[in-house]
N, C-alpha and C. Protein backbone atom coordinates (compact mmCIF):
# COMPACT_ATOMS: atom_id res chain seq x y z
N UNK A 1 0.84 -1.18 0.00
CA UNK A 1 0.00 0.00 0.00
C UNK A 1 0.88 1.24 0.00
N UNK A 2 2.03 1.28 0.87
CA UNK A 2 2.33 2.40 0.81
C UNK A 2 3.50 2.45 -0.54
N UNK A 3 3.61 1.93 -1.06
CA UNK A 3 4.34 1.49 -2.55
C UNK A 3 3.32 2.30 -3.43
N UNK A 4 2.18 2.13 -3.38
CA UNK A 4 0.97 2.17 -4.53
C UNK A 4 0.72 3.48 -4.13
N UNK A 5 0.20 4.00 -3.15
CA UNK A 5 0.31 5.35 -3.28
C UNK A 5 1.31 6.58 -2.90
N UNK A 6 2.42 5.62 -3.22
CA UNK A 6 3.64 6.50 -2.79
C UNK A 6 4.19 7.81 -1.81
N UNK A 7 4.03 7.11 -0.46
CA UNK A 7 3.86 7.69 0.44
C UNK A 7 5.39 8.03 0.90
N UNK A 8 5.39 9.24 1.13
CA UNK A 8 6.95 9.57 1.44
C UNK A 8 8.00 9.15 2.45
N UNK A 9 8.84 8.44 1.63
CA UNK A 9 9.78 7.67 2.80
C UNK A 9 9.22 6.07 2.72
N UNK A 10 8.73 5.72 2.05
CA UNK A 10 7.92 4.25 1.81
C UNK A 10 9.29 3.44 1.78
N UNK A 11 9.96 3.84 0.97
CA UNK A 11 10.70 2.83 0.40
C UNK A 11 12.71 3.19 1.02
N UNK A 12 12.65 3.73 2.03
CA UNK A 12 13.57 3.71 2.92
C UNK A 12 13.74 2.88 3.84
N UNK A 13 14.93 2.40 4.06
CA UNK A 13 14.95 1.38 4.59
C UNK A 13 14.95 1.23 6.32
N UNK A 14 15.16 2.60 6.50
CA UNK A 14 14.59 2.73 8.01
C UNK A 14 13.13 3.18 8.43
N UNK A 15 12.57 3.02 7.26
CA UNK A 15 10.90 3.24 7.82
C UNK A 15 10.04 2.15 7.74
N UNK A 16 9.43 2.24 9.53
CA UNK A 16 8.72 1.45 9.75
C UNK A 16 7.10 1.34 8.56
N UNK A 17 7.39 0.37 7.74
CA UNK A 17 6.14 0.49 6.83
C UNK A 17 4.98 0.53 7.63
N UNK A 18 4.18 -0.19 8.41
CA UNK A 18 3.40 0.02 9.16
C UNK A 18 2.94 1.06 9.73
N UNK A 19 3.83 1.86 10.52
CA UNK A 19 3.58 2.64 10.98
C UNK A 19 3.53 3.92 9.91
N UNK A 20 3.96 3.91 8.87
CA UNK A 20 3.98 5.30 7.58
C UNK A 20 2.23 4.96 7.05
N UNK A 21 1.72 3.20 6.84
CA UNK A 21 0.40 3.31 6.05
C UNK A 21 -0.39 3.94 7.38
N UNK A 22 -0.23 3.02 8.42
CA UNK A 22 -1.40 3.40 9.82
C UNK A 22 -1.51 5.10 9.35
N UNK A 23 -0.22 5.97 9.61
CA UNK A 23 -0.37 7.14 9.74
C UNK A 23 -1.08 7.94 8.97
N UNK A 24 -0.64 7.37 7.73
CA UNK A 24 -1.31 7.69 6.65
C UNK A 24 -3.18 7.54 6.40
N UNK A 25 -3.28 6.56 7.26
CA UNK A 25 -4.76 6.25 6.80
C UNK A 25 -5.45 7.07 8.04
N UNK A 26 -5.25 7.40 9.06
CA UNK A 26 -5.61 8.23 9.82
C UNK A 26 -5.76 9.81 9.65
N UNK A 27 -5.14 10.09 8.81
CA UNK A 27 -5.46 11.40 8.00
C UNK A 27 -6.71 11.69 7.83
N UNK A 28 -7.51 12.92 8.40
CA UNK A 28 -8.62 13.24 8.00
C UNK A 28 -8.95 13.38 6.35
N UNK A 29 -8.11 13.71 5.46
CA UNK A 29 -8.54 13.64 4.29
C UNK A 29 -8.48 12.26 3.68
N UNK A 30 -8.14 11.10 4.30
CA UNK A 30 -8.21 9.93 3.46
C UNK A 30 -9.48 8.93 3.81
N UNK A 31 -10.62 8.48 3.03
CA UNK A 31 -11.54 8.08 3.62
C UNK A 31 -10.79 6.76 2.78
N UNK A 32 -11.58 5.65 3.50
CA UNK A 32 -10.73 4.24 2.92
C UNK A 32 -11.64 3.26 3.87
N UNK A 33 -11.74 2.02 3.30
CA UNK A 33 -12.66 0.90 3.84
C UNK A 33 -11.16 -0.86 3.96
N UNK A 34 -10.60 -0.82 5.21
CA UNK A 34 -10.15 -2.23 5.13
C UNK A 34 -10.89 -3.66 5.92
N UNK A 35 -10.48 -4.49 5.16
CA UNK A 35 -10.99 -5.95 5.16
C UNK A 35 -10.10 -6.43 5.93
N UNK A 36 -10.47 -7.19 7.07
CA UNK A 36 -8.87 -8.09 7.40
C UNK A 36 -10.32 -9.40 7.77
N UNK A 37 -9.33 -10.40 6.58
CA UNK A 37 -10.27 -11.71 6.23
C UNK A 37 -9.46 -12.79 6.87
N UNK A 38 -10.08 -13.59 7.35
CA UNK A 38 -9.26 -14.72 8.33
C UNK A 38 -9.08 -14.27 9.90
N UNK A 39 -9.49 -13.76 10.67
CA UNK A 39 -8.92 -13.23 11.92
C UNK A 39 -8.93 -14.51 12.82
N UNK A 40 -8.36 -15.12 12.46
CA UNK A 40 -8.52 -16.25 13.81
C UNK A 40 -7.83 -16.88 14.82
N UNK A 41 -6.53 -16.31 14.60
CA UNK A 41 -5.33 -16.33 15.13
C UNK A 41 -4.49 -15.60 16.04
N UNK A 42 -5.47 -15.46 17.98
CA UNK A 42 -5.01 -14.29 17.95
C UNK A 42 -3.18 -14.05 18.35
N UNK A 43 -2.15 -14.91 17.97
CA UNK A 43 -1.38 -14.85 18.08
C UNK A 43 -0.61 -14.11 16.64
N UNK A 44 -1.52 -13.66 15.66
CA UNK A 44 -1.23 -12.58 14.53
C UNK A 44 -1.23 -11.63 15.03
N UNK A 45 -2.44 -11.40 15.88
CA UNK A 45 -2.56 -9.53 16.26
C UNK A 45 -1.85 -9.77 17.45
N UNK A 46 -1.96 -9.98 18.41
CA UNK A 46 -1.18 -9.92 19.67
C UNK A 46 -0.22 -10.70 20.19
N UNK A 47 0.95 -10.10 20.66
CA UNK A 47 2.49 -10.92 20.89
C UNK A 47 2.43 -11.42 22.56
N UNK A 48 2.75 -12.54 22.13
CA UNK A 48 2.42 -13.11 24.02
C UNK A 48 3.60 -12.94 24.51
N UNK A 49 4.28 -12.66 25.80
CA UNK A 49 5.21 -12.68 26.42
C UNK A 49 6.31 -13.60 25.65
N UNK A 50 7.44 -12.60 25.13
CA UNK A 50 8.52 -13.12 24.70
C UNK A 50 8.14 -13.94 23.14
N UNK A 51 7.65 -13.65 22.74
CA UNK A 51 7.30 -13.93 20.94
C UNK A 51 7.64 -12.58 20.91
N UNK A 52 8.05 -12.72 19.45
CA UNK A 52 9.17 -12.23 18.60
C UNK A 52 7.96 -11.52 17.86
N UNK A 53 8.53 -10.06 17.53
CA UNK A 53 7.82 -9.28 16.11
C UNK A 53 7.63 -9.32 14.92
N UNK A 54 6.90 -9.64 14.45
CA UNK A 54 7.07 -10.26 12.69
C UNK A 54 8.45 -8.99 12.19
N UNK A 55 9.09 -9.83 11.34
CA UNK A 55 10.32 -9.71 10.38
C UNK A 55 10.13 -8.28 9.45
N UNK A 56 10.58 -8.73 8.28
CA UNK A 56 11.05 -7.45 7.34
C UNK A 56 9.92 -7.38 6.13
N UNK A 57 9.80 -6.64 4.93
CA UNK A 57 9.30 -6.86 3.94
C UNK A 57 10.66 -6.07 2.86
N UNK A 58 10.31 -6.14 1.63
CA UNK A 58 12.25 -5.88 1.23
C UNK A 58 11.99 -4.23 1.02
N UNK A 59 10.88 -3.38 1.03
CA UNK A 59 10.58 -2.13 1.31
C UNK A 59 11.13 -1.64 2.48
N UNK A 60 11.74 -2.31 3.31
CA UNK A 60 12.19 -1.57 4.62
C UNK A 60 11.52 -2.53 5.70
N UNK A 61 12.13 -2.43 6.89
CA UNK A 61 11.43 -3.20 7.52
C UNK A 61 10.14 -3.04 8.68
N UNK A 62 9.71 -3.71 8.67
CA UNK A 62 7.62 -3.74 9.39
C UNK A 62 8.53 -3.22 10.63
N UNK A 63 8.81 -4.22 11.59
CA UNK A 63 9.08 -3.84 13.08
C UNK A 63 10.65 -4.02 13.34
N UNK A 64 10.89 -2.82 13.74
CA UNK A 64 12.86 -3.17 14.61
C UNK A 64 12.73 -3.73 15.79
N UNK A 65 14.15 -4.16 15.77
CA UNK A 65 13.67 -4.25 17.50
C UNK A 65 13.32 -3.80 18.40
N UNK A 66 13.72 -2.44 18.46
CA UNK A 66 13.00 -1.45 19.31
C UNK A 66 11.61 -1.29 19.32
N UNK A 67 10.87 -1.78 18.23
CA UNK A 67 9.61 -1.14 18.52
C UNK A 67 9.32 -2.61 18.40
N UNK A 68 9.22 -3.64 19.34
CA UNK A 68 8.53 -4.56 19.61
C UNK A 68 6.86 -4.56 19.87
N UNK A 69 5.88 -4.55 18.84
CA UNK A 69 4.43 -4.17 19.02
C UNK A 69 3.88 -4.89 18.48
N UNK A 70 2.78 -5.07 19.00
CA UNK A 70 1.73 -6.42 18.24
C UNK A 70 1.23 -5.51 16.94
N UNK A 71 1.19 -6.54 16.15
CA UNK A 71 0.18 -5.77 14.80
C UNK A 71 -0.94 -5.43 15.18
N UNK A 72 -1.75 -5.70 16.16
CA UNK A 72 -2.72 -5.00 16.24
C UNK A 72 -2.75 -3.50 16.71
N UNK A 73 -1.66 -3.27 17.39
CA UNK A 73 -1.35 -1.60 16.94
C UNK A 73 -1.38 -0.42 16.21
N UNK A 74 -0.98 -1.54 14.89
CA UNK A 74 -0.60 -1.14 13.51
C UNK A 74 -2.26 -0.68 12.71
N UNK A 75 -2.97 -0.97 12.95
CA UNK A 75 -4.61 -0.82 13.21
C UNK A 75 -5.09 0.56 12.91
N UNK A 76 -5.52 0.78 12.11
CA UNK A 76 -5.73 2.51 11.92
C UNK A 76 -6.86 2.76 13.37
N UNK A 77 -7.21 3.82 13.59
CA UNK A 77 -7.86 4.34 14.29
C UNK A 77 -8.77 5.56 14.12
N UNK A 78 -9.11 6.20 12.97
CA UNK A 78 -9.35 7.43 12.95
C UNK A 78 -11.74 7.18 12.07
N UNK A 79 -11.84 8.08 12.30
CA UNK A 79 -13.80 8.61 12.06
C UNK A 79 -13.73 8.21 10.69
N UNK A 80 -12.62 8.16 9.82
CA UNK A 80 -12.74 8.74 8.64
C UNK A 80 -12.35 6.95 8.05
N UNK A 81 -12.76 5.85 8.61
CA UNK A 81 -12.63 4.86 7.98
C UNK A 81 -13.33 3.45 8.75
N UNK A 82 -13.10 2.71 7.71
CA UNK A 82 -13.61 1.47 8.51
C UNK A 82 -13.02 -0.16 8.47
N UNK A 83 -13.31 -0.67 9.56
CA UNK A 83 -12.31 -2.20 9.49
C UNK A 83 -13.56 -3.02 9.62
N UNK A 84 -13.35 -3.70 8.37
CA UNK A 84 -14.26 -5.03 8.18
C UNK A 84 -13.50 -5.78 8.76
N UNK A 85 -13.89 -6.57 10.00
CA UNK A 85 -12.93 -7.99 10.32
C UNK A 85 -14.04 -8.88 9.83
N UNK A 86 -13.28 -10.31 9.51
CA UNK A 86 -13.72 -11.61 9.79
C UNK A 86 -13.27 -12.73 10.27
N UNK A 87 -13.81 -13.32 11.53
CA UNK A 87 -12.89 -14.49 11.92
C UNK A 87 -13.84 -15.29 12.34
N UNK A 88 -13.61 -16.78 12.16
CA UNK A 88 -14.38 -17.79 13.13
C UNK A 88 -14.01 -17.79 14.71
N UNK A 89 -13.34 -17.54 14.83
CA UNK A 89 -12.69 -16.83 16.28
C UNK A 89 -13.95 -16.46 17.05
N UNK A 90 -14.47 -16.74 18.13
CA UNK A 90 -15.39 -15.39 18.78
C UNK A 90 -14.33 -14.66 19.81
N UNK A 91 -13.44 -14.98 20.32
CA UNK A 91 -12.20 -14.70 21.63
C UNK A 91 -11.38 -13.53 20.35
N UNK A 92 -11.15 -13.84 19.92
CA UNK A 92 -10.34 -13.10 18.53
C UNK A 92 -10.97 -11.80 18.11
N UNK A 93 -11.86 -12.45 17.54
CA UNK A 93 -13.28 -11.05 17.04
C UNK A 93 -13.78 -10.22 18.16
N UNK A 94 -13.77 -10.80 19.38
CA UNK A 94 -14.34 -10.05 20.20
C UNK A 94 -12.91 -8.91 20.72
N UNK A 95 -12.42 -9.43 20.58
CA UNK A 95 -10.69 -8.63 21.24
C UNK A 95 -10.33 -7.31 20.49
N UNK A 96 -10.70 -7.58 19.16
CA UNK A 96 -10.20 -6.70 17.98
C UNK A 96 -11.47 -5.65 18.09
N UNK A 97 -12.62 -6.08 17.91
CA UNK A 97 -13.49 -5.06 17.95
C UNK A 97 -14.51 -4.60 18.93
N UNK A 98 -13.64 -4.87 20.48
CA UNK A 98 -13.80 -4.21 21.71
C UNK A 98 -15.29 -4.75 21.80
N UNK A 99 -15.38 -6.00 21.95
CA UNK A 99 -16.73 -6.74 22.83
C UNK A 99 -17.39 -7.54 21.90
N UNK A 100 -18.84 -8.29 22.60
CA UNK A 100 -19.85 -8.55 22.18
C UNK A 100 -20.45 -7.83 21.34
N UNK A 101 -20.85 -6.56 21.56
CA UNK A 101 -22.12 -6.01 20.97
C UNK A 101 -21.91 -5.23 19.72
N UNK A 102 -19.90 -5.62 19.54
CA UNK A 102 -20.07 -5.06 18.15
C UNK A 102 -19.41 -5.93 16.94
N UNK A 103 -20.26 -7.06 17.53
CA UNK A 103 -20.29 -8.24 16.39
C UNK A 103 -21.24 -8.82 15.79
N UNK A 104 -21.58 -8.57 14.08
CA UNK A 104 -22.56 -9.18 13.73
C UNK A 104 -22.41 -10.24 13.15
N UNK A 105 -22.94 -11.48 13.46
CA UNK A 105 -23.06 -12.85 13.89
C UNK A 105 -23.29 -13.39 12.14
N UNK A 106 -22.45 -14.06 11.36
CA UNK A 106 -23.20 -14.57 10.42
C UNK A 106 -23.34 -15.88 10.22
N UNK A 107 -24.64 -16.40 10.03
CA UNK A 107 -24.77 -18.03 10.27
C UNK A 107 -23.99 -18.80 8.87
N UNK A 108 -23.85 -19.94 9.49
CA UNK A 108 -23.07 -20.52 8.12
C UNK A 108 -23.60 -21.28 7.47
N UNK A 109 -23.52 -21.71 5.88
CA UNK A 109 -24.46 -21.29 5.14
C UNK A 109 -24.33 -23.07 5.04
N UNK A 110 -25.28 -23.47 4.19
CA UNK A 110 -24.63 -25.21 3.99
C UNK A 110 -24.45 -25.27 2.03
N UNK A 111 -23.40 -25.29 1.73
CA UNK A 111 -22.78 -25.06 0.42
C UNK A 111 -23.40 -26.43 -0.33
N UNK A 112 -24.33 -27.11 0.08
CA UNK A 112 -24.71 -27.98 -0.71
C UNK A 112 -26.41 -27.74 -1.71
């Protein structure tokens, strides 16, 4: 993403990519809709005591050591957007999008 809309400093090798798109998408002028499909793992978004930070991408690298942070950090936050999750997870889904009551439930379908 931050390749595609060529966000300044993307492609330096001391910038945390993560943290340049997050910033970026938090911008009041950027309205934007993300998907995060599969959530079921909550050892993707959150680092348990003494697990390691996901690695590099060849754009520079995601996390140094210094900034040891769960990806769920990395998480935009701002009015001006929205996060579709999906997970079979309910412990997972419920973690990411702060409870019960802001999960809508979809039954599963029978593909036959």
């Amino acid at each position: 993403m931050a390749d595609r809309v060529r966000l300044p400093g993307w492609n330096d090798p001391k910038t945390t990519v993560l943290r340049l798109v997050r910033d970026w998408l938090d911008k009041e002028e950027n309205e934007w809709t993300m998907v995060v499909d599969n959530a079921d793992d909550m050892d993707v978004f959150y680092m348990r005591r003494g697990q390691r930070a996901i690695g590099s991408v060849s754009a520079g690298p995601i996390l140094t050591t210094s900034e040891q942070q769960p990806i769920v950090s990395f998480l935009p936050q701002s009015y001006n957007g929205s996060i579709v999750i999906t997970s079979r997870s309910m412990d997972v889904a419920e973690r990411l999008v702060g409870g019960h009551r802001n999960i809508i439930p979809v039954p599963v379908t029978d593909s036959a």
